[in-house]
Protein backbone atom coordinates (compact mmCIF):
# COMPACT_ATOMS: atom_id res chain seq x y z
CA UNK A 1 92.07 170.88 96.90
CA UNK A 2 91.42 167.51 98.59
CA UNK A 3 92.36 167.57 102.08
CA UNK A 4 95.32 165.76 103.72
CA UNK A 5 92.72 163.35 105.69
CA UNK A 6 91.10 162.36 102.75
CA UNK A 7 94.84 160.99 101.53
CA UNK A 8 95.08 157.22 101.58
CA UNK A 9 98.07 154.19 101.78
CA UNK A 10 98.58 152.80 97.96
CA UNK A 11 99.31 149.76 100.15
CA UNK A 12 97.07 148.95 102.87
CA UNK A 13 100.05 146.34 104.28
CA UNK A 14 102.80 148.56 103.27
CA UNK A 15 103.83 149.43 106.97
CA UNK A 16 104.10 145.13 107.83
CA UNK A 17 105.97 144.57 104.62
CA UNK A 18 108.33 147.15 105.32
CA UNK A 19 109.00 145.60 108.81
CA UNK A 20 109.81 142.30 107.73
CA UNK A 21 112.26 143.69 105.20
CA UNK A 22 114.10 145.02 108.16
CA UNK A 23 113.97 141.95 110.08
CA UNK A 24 115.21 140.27 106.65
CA UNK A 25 117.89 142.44 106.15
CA UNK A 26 119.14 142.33 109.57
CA UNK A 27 119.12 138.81 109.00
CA UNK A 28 121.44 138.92 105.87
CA UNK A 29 123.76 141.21 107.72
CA UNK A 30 124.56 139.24 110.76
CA UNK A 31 124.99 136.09 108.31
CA UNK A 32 127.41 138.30 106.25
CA UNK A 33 129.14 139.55 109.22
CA UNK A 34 129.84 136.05 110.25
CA UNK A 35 131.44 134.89 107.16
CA UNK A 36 133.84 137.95 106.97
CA UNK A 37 134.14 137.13 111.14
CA UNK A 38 135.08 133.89 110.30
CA UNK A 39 137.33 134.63 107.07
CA UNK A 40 139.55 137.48 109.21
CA UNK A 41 139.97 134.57 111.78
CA UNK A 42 140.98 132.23 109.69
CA UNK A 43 138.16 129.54 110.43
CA UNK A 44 137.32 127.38 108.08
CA UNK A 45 133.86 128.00 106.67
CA UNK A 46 132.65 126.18 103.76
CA UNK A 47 129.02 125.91 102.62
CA UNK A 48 128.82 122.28 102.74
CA UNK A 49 129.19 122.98 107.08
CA UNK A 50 127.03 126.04 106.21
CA UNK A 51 124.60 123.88 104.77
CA UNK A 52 124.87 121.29 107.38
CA UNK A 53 124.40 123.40 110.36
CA UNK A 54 120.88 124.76 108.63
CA UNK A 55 119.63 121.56 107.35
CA UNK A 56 121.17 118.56 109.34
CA UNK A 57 121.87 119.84 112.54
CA UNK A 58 119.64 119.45 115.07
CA UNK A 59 118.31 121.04 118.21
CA UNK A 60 115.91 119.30 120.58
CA UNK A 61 112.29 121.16 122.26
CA UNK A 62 110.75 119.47 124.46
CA UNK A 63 107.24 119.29 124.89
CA UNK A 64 105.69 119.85 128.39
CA UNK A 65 102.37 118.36 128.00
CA UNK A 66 103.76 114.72 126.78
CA UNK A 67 107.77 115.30 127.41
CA UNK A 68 108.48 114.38 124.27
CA UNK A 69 111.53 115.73 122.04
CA UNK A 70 111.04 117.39 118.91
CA UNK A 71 114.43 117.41 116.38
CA UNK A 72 114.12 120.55 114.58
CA UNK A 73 117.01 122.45 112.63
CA UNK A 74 117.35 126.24 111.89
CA UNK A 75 115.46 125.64 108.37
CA UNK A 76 112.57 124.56 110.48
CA UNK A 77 112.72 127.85 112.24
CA UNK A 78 113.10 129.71 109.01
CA UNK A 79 110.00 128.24 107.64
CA UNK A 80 108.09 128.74 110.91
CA UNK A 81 108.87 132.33 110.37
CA UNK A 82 107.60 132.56 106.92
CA UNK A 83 104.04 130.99 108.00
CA UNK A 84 103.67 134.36 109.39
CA UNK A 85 104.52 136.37 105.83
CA UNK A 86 102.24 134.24 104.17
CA UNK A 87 99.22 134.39 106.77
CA UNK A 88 99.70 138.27 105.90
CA UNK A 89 99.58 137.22 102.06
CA UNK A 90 96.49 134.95 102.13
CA UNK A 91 94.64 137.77 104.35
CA UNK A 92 95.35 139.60 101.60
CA UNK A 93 94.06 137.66 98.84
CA UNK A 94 90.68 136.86 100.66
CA UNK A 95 90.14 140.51 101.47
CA UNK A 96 90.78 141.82 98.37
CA UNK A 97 89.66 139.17 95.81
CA UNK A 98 86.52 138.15 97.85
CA UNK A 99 85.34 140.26 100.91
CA UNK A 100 85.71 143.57 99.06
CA UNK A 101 83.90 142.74 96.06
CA UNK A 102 80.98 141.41 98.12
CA UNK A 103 80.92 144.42 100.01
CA UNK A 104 80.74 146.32 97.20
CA UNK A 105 78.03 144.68 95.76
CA UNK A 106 75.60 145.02 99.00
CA UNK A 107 76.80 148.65 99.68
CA UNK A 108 77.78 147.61 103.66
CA UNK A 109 78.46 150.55 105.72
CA UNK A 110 82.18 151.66 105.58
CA UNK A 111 82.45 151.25 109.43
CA UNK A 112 81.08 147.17 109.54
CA UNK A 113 83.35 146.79 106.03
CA UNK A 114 86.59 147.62 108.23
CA UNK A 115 85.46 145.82 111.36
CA UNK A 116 85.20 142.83 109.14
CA UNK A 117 88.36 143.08 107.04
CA UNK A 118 90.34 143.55 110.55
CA UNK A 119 88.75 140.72 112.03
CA UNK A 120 89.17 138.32 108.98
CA UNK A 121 92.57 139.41 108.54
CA UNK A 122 93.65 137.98 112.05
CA UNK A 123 91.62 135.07 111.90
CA UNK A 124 93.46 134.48 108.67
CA UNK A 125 97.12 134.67 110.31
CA UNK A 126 96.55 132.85 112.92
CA UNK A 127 94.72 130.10 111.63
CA UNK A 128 97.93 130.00 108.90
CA UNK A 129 100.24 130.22 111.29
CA UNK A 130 98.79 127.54 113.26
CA UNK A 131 98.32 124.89 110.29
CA UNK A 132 101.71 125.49 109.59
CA UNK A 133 103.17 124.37 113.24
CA UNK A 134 101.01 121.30 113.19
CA UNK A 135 102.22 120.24 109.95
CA UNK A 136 105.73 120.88 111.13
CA UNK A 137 105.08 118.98 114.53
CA UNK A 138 105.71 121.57 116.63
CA UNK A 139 101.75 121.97 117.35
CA UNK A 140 102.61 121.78 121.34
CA UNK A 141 104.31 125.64 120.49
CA UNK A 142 100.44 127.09 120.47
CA UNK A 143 100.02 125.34 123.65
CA UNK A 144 102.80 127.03 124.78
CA UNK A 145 101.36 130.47 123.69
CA UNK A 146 97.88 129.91 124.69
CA UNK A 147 98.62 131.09 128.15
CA UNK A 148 100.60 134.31 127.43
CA UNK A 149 98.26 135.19 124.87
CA UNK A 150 94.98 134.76 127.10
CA UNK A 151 96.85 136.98 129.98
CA UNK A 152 98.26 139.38 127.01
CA UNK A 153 94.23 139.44 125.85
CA UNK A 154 92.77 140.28 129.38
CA UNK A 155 95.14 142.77 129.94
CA UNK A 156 94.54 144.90 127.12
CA UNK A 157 90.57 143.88 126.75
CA UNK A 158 89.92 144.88 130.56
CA UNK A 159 88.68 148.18 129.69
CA UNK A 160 86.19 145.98 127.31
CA UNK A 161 85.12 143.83 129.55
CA UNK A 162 84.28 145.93 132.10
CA UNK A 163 82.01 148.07 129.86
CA UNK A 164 80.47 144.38 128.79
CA UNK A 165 79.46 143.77 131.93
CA UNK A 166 78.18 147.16 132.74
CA UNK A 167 76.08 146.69 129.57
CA UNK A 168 74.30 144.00 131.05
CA UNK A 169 73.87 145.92 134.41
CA UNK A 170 72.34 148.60 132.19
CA UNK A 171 70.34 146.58 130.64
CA UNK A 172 69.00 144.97 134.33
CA UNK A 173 68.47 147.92 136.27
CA UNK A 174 67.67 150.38 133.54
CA UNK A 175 69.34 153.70 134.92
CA UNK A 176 69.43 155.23 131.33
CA UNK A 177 67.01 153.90 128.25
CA UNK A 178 67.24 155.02 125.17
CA UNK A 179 65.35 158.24 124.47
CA UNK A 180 66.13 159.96 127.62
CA UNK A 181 67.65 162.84 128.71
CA UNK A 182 70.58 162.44 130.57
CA UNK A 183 73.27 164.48 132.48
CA UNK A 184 77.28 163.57 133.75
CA UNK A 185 78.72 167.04 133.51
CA UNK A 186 78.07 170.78 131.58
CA UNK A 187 79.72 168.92 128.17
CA UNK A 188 78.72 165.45 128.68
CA UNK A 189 74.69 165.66 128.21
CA UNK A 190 72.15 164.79 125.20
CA UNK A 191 69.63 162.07 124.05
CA UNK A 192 70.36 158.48 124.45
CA UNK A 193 70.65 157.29 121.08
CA UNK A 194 71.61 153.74 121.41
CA UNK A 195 73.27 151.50 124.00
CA UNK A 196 75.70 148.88 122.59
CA UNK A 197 78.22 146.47 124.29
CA UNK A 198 80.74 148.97 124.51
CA UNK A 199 78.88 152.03 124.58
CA UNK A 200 75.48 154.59 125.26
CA UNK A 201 75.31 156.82 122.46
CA UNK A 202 74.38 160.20 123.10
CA UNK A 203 73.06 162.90 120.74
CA UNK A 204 73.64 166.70 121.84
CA UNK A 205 71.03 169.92 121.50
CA UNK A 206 73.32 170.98 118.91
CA UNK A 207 73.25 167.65 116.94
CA UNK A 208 76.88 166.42 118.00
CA UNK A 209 77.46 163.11 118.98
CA UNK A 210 78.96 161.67 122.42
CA UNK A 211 80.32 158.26 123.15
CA UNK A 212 80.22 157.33 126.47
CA UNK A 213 81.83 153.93 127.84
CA UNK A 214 79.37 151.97 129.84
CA UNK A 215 81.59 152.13 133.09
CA UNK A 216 81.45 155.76 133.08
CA UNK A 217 77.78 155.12 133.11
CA UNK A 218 77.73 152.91 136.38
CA UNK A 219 80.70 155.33 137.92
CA UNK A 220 79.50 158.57 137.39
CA UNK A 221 76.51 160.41 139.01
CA UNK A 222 73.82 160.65 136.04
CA UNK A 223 71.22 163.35 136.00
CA UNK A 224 68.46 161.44 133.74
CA UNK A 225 65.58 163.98 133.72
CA UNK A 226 63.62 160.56 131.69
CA UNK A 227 63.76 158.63 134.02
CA UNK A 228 60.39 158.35 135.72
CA UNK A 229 57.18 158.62 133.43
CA UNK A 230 55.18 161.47 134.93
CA UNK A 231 56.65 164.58 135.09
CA UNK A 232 59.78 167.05 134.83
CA UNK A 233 60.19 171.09 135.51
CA UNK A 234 62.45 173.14 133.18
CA UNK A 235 65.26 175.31 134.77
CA UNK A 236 63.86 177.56 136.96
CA UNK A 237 63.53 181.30 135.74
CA UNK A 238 64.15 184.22 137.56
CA UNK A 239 63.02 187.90 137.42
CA UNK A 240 64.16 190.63 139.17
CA UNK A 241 61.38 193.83 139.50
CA UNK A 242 61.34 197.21 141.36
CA UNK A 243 60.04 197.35 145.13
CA UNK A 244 57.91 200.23 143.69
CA UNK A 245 55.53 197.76 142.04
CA UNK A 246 52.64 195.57 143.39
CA UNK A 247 54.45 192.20 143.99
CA UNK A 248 50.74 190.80 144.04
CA UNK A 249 49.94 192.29 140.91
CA UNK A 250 53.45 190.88 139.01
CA UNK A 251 52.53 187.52 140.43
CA UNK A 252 49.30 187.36 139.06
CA UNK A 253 51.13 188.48 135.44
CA UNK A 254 53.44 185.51 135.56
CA UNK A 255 50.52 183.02 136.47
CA UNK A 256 48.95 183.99 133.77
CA UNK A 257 51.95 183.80 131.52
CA UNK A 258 52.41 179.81 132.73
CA UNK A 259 49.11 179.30 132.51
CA UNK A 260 48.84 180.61 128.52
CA UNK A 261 51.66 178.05 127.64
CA UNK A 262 49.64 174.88 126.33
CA UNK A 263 53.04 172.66 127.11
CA UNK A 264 52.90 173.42 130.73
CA UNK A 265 50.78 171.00 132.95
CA UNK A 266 47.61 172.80 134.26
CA UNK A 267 46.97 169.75 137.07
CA UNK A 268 50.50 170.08 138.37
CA UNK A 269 50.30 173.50 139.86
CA UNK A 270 52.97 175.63 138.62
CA UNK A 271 55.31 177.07 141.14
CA UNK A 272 55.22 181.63 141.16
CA UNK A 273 57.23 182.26 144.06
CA UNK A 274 58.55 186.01 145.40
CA UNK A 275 62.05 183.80 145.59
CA UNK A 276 64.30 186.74 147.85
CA UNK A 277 65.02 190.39 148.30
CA UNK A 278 67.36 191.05 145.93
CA UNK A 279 69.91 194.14 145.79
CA UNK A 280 67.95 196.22 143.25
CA UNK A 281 64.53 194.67 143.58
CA UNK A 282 62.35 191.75 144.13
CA UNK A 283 62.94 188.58 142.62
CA UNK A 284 60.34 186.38 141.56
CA UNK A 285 60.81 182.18 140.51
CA UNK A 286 58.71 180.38 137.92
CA UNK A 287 59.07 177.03 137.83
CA UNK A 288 56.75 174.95 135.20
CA UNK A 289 56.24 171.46 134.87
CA UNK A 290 55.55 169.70 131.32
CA UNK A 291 55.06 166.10 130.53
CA UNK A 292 57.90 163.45 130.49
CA UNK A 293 57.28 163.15 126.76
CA UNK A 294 58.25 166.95 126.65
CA UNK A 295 61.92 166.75 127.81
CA UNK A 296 63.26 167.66 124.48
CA UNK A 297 61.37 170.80 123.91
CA UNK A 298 61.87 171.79 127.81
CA UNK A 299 64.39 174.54 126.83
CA UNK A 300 61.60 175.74 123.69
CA UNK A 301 59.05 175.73 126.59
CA UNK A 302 61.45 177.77 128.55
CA UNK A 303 62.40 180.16 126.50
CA UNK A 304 58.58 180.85 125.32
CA UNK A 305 57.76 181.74 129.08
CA UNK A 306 60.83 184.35 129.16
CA UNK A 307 59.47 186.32 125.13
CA UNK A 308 56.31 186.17 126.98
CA UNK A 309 57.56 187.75 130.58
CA UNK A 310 59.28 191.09 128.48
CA UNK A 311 56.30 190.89 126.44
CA UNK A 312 53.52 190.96 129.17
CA UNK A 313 55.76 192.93 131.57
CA UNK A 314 56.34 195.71 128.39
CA UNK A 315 52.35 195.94 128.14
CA UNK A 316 51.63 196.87 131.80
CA UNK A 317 55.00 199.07 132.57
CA UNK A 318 56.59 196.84 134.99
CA UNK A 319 60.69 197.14 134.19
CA UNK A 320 63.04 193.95 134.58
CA UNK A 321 65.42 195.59 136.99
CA UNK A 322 69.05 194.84 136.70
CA UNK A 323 72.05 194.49 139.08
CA UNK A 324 74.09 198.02 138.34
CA UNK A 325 77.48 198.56 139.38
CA UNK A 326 78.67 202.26 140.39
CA UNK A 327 82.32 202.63 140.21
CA UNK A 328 84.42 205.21 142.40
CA UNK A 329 87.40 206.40 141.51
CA UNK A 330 89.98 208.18 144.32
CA UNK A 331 90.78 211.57 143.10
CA UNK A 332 94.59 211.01 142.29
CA UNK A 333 96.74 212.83 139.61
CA UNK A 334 97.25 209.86 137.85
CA UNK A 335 93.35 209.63 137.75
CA UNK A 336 92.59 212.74 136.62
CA UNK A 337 94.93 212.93 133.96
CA UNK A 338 93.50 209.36 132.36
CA UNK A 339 90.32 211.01 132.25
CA UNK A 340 91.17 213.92 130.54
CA UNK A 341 92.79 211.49 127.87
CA UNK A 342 89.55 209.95 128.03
């Protein structure tokens, strides 16, 4: 069965059309209404005044930038409106007839053939729309709409801009490149990938992919384990023993484990630490360092030491001791008679 995602629109501007049939319709209806309005009044409406009032009538707009008046009657306004139809329409025929079938030919990626078709598609309407108030005179009307529409633009693009400029910041100062290894939180952490205008790219452990605004970037505290070229220690790894053994003698053992691992750096002395007294034995640290250029297989590195800590410690009888947890029960009826259940 194909899945309800894969489903696509027979009509990619099905959902427009449909809304300028309403506005038609609600057009025809308050026109209607007026007649019968009219007719249970008793005014006189015939369709030469009908007529006149659309096409002879006239109602002055001033201009601001020259104060000069501009004569236009409701027709005007009615073809005004239908620049904005056909804009939709002649979007329509350049996508379809001509952008799609060069896409098709050079096989462009389905995310840059929809960036593409958007963009065209409202450079389209709005260069329609436009030629159609100029040759109507009324080109002082995008004036007019130049303002609201920059303010209207800002507004929504401010989250856009503010990434923009923390791209270039990025790009200055060079907290995160692309390659490293960088942390904001336990889910937010991989590979930088790439770093565009908008966003750094991040590729998981387990191959998933983040996208991260650049302001969250610049705003957040970023654990980037990349970001200086010498050195970096995997998560430090803990082992708890008995006090019964030599803690000279298990110290030795886990040297020479570190030391066996041809990943971790022999001139940057590994750290073998008794780390504390713990509740059911002594715990020991290893910490390892490996080479910047070994930050993606610090976790392979890792987990090699550990197989080779049961593995050594299994040969010469040392047990991993573990926290254990006695539990004491008050001798109560109620207790007694679960047990017996039991």
């Amino acid at each position: 069965a194909v899945p309800d995602e894969g489903l696509r629109p027979r009509f990619d501007q099905a959902k427009t059309l449909y809304g300028f049939s309403i506005v038609l319709l609600f057009v025809l209806f308050v026109f209607v209404g007026v007649v019968i309005g009219a007719y249970i009044w008793q005014k006189e409406i015939s369709f030469d005044a009908i007529a006149n009032w659309f096409f002879e009538k006239r109602f002055s707009l001033v201009s601001i930038m020259g104060q000069e008046s501009h004569p236009v009657c409701v027709f005007d306004f009615i073809k005004m409106a239908l620049y904005i139809p056909l804009g939709f329409f002649v979007s329509y025929l350049v996508n379809r007839f001509f952008l799609k079938r060069v896409f098709s030919v050079l096989l462009v990626d389905p995310g840059i053939h929809n960036t593409i078709l958007t963009l065209t598609r409202y450079v389209v309407i709005i260069s329609v729309i436009t030629i159609g108030l100029w040759s109507e005179g009324l080109g002082f009307l995008i004036i007019w709409l130049i303002g609201p529409l920059f303010f209207g633009v800002m507004l929504a693009l401010r989250d856009v801009l503010s990434d923009l400029m923390a791209y270039f910041v990025i790009l200055v100062q060079r907290p995160v490149k692309i390659g490293d290894y960088i942390v904001l939180d336990e889910e937010t952490k991989g590979f930088v990938r790439r770093i565009t205008p908008r966003s750094v790219v991040l590729r998981r452990k387990d191959s998933y992919t983040l996208i991260i605004p650049n302001a969250k970037i610049l705003s957040s505290t970023v654990t980037n384990w990349s970001y200086t070229k010498s050195y970096v220690a995997f998560n430090d790894i803990k082992v708890s023993v008995s006090y019964d053994i030599d803690p000279l003698f298990v110290k030795d053992i886990l040297a020479e484990i570190v030391n066996e691992n041809p990943y971790i750096l022999k001139n940057t002395n590994p750290i073998i630490r008794m780390d504390e007294f713990g509740e059911c034995g002594i715990v020991f640290l290893i910490r390892g360092f490996a080479s910047y250029s070994n930050v993606p297989n610090l976790w392979m590195i890792a987990g090699d030491v550990r197989v080779n800590i049961v593995r050594k410690f299994k040969e010469k009888d040392i047990p991993i001791v573990l926290p254990i947890r006695i539990i004491k029960l008050p001798n109560t009826p109620w207790v007694q008679k679960n047990l017996q259940h039991e």
